[in-house]
Protein backbone atom coordinates (compact mmCIF):
# COMPACT_ATOMS: atom_id res chain seq x y z
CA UNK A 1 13.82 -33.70 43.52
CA UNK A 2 12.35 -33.47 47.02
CA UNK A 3 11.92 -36.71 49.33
CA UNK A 4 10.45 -36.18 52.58
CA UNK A 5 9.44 -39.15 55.47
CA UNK A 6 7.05 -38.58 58.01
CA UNK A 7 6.03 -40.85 61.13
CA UNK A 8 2.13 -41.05 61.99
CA UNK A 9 1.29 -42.47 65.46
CA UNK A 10 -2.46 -43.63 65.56
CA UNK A 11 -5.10 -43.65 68.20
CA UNK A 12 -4.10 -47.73 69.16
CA UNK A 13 0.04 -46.37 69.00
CA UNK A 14 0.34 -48.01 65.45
CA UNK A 15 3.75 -46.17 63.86
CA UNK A 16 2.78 -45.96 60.11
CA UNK A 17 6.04 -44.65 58.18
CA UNK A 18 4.95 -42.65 54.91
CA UNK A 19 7.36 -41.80 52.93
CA UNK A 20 6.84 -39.09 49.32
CA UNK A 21 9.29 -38.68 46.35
CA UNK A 22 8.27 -35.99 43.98
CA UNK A 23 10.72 -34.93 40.96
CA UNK A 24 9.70 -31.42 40.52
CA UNK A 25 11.13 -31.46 37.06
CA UNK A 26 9.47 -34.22 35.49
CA UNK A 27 6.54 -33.90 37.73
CA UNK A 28 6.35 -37.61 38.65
CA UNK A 29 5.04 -38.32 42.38
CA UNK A 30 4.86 -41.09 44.62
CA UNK A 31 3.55 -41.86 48.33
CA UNK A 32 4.37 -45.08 49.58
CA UNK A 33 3.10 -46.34 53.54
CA UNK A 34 4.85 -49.58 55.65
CA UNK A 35 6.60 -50.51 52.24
CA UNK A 36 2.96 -50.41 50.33
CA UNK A 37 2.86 -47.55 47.53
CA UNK A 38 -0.83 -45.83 47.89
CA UNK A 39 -0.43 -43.37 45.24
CA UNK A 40 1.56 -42.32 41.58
CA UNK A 41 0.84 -39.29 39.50
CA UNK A 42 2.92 -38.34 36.82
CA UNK A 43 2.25 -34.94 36.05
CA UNK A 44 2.52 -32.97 39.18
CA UNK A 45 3.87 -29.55 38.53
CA UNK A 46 1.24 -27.44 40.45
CA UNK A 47 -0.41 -27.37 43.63
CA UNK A 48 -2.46 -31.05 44.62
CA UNK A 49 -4.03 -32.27 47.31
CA UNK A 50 -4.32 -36.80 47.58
CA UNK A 51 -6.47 -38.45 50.22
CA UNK A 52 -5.78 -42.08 51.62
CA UNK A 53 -7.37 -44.37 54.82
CA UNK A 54 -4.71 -45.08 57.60
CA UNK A 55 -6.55 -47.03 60.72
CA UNK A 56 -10.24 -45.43 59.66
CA UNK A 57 -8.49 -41.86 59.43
CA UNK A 58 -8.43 -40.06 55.91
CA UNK A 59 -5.00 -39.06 55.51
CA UNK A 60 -4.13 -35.61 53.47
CA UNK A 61 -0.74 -35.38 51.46
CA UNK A 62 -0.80 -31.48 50.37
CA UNK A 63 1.34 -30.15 47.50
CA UNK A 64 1.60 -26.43 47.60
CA UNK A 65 3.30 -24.25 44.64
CA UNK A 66 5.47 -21.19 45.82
CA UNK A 67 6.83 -19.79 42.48
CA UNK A 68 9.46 -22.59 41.74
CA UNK A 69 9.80 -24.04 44.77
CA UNK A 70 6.97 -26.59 46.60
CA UNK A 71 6.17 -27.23 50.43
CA UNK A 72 5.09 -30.82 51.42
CA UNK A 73 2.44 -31.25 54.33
CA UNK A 74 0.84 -34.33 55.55
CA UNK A 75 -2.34 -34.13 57.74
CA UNK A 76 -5.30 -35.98 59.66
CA UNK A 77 -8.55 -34.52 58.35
CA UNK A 78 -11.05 -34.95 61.22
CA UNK A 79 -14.00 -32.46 59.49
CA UNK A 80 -14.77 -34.89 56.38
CA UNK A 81 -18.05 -37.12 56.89
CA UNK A 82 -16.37 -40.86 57.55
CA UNK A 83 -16.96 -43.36 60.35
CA UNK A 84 -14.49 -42.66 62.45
CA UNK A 85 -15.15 -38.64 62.48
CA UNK A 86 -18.99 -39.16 63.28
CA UNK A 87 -17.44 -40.82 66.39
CA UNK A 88 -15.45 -38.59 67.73
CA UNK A 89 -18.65 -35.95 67.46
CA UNK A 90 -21.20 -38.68 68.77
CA UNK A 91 -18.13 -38.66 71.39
CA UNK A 92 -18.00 -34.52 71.37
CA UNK A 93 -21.85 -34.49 71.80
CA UNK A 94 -22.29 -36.82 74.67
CA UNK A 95 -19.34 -35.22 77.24
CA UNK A 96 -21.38 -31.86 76.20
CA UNK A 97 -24.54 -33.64 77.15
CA UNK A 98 -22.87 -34.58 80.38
CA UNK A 99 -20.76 -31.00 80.80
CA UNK A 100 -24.48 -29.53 80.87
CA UNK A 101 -26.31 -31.63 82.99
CA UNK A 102 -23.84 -31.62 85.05
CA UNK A 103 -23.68 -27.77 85.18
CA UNK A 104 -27.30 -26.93 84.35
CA UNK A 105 -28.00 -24.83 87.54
CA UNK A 106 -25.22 -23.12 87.36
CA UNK A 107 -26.14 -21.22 84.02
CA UNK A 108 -23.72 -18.49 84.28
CA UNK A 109 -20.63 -21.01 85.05
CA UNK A 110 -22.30 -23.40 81.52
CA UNK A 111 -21.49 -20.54 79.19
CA UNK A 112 -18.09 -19.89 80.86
CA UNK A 113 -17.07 -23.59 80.59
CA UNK A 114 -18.25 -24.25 77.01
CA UNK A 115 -16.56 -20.98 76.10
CA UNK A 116 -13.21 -22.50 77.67
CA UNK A 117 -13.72 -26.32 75.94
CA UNK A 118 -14.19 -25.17 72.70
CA UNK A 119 -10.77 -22.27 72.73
CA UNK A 120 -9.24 -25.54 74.23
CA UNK A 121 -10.71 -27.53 71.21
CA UNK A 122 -9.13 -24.67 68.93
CA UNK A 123 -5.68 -25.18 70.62
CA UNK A 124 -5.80 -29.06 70.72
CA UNK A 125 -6.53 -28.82 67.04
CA UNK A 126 -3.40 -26.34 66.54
CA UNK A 127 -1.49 -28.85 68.64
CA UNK A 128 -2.41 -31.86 66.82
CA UNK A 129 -1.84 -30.99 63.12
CA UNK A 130 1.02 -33.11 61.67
CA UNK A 131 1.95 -30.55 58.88
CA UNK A 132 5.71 -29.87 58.32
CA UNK A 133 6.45 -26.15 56.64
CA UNK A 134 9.10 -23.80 55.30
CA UNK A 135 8.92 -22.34 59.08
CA UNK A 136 9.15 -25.95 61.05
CA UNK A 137 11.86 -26.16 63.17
CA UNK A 138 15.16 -28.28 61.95
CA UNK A 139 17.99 -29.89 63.73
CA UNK A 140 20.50 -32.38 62.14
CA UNK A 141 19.43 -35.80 62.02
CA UNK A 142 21.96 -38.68 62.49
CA UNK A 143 21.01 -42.09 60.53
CA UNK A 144 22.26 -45.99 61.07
CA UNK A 145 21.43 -48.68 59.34
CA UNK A 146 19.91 -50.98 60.52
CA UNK A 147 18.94 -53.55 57.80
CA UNK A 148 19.00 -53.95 54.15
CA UNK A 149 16.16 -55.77 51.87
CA UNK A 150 17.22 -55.20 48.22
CA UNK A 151 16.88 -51.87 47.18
CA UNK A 152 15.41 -51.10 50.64
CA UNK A 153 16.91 -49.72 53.93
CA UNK A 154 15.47 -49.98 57.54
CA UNK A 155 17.04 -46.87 59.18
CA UNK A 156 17.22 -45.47 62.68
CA UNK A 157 17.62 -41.75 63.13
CA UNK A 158 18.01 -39.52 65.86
CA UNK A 159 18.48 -35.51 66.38
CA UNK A 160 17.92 -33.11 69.10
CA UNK A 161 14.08 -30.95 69.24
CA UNK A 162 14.61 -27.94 71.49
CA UNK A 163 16.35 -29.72 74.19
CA UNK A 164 14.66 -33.23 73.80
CA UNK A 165 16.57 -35.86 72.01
CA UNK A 166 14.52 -38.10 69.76
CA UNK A 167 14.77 -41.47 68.02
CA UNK A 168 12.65 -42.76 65.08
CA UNK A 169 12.91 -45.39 62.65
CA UNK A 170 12.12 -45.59 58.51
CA UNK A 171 12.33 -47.10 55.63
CA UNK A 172 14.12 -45.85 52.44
CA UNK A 173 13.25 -47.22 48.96
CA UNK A 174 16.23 -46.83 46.43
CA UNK A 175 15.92 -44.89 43.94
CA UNK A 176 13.75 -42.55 46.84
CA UNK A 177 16.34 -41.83 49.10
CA UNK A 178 19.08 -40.20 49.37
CA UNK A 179 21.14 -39.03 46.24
CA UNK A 180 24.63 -41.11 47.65
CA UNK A 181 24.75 -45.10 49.65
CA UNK A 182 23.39 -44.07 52.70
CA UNK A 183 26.03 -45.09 55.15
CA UNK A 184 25.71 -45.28 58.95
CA UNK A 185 26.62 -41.34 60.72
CA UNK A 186 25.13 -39.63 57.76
CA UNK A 187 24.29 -36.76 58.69
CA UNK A 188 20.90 -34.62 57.13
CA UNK A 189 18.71 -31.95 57.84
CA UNK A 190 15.51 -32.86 59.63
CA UNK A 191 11.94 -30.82 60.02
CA UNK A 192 10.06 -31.65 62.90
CA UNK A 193 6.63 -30.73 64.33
CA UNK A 194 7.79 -29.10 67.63
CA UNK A 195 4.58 -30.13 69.23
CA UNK A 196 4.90 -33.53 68.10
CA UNK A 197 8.74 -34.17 67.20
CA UNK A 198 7.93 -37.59 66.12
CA UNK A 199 6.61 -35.78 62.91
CA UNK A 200 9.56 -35.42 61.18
CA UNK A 201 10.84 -35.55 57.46
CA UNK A 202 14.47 -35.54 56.41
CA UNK A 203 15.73 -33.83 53.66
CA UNK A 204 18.07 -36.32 51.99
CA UNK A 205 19.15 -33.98 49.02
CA UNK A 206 20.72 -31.27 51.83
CA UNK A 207 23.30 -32.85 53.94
CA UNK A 208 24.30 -31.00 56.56
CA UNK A 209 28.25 -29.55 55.98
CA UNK A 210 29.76 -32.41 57.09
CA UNK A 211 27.99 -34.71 55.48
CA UNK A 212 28.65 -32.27 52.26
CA UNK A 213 32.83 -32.76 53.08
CA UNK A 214 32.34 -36.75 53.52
CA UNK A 215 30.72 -36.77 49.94
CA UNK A 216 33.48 -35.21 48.16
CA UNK A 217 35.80 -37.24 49.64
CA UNK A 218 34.37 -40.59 48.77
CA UNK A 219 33.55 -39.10 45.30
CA UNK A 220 37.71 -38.45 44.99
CA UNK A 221 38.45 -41.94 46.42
CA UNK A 222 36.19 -43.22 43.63
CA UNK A 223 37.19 -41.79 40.55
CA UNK A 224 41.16 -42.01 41.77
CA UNK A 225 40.41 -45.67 42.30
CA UNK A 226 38.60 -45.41 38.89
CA UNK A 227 41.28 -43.55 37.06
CA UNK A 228 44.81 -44.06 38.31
CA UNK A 229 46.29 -42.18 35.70
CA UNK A 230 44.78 -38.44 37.41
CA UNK A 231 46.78 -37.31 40.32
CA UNK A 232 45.09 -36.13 43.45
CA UNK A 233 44.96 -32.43 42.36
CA UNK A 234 43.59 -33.01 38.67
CA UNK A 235 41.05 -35.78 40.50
CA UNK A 236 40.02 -33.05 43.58
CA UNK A 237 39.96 -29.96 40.70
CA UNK A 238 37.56 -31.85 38.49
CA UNK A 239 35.48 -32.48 41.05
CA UNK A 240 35.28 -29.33 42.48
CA UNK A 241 34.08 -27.65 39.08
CA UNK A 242 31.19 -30.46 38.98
CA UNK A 243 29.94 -29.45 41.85
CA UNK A 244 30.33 -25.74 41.05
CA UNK A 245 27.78 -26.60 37.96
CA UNK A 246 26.00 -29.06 38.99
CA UNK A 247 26.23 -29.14 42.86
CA UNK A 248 25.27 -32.69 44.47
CA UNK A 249 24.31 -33.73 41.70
CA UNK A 250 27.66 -33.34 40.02
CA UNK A 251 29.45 -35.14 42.87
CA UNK A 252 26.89 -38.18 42.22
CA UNK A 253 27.69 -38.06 38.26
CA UNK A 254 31.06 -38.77 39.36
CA UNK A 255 30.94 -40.75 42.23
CA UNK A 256 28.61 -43.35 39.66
CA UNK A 257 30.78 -42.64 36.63
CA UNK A 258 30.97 -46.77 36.02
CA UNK A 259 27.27 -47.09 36.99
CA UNK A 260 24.79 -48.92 34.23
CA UNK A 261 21.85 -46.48 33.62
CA UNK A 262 19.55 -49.42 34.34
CA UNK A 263 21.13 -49.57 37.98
CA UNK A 264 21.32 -46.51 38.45
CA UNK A 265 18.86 -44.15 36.54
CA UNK A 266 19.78 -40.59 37.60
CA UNK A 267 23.25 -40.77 37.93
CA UNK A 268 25.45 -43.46 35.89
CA UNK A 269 28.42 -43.68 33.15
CA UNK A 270 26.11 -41.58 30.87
CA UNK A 271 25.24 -38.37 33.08
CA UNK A 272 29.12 -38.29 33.59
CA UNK A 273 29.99 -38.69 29.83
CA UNK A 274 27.55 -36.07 29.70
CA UNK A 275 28.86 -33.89 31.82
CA UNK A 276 32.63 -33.61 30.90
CA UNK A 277 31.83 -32.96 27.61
CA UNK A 278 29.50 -30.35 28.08
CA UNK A 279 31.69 -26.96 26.93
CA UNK A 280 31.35 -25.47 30.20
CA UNK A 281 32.77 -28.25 32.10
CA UNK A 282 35.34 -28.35 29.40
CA UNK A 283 36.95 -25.00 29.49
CA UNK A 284 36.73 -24.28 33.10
CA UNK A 285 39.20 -28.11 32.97
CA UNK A 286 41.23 -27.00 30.44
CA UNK A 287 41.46 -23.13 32.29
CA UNK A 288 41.95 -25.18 36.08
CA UNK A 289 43.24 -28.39 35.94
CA UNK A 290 45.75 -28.75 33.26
């Protein structure tokens, strides 16, 4: 499952929080903005593209394929025909209008200038594109919490671009976020845009090795508290081979081993039965732990 967040800033300094969930197994998608969703699809398991309006600009979410693995982008298209785009070239066109007159009887220095605004055009361009790829730059992203609606958290994060700390807030919609509570000093992996480090996404599903350590020891405190019978050691060696099969997710079948599937879809008393009864699980207990 991937779940990435990004941060747009428009022209009037509007923060618009977007936010994608996409279960690459079962191929269901969806985009949500400022708590609104703006888009499902249910069967994507190949390379999309899906267009939505933010403040006049069409907004891009693109969905590219890489063998079994997908990237995530989100971008401003400013080529398409829509109001907003014919003003920025009525815009383009009158400071050209102006750069010429200006300039006219100095032909030599006209050509020289235009060919100057339009490689700084090309570079602006560069500059300004929000997408976040397999090559963006990543830090480790702290998270508090600062409020909770429901099944949704207000969060403030911050992490360290190059040598320039930054702070951003989100929203996280439960079952969307991340695969454990979220609890304040989390600690995740973040891409940023190093132009623009308030484009950002964390990764949720890859805590950072700390984090990783905090998760298996609230998922022992759980299921000692859940079965006093199991001594540390059986409790810590049971876990350990769920995670060897199953990796976070086998932590969260444990750590919701009392969970109703109707609370908690993905991970409840089910996907635990499930998985200590599966034979592998079995005889690597009955090799390790007993």
């Amino acid at each position: 499952m991937a779940q990435f967040n990004w941060v747009y800033l428009s022209d009037n300094g509007k923060r618009h929080n977007i936010g994608l969930f996409h279960g690459d197994r079962t191929g269901h998608l969806m985009v949500h903005c400022n708590m609104r969703v703006v888009l499902i699809d249910f069967s994507v398991r190949s390379s999309a593209k899906y267009s939505f309006f933010l403040d006049d600009d069409l907004c891009e979410i693109i969905i590219e394929q890489k063998g079994d693995k997908f990237s995530y982008g989100f971008e401003i298209n400013k080529e398409v025909d829509t109001p907003k785009n014919r003003h920025r070239k009525s815009v383009d066109r009158k400071e050209w209008r102006q750069a010429f007159l200006f300039f006219g009887i100095f032909i030599a220095l006209v050509a020289l200038t235009a060919f100057f605004l339009v490689g700084s055009n090309r570079g602006f361009d560069k500059k300004s594109s929000l997408t976040l790829t397999a090559n963006s730059p990543q830090s480790v992203a702290r998270v508090f919490i600062l409020d909770q609606k429901g099944d949704t958290l207000q969060i403030n994060y911050s992490f360290i671009a190059g040598e320039r700390p930054v702070e951003c807030t989100a929203k996280v919609i439960s079952p969307l976020g991340p695969v454990f509570p979220l609890e304040s000093g989390d600690e995740f992996r973040v891409s940023y845009s190093p132009q623009q480090p308030a484009v950002n996404a964390i990764d949720f599903r890859h805590p950072v090795e700390e984090q990783l350590k905090r998760y298996f020891q609230r998922t022992l405190k759980r299921h000692l508290d859940l079965n006093p019978s199991v001594t540390r050691d059986q409790a810590q060696c049971l876990i350990n081979i769920a995670f060897e099969l199953k990796s976070l997710e086998g932590l969260a079948d444990f750590f919701f081993q009392n969970a109703a599937p109707d609370v908690n879809p993905m991970h409840n008393e089910i996907t635990y039965k499930r998985l200590i009864r599966d034979i592998p699980f079995t005889e690597l207990k009955e090799k390790r732990c007993w």
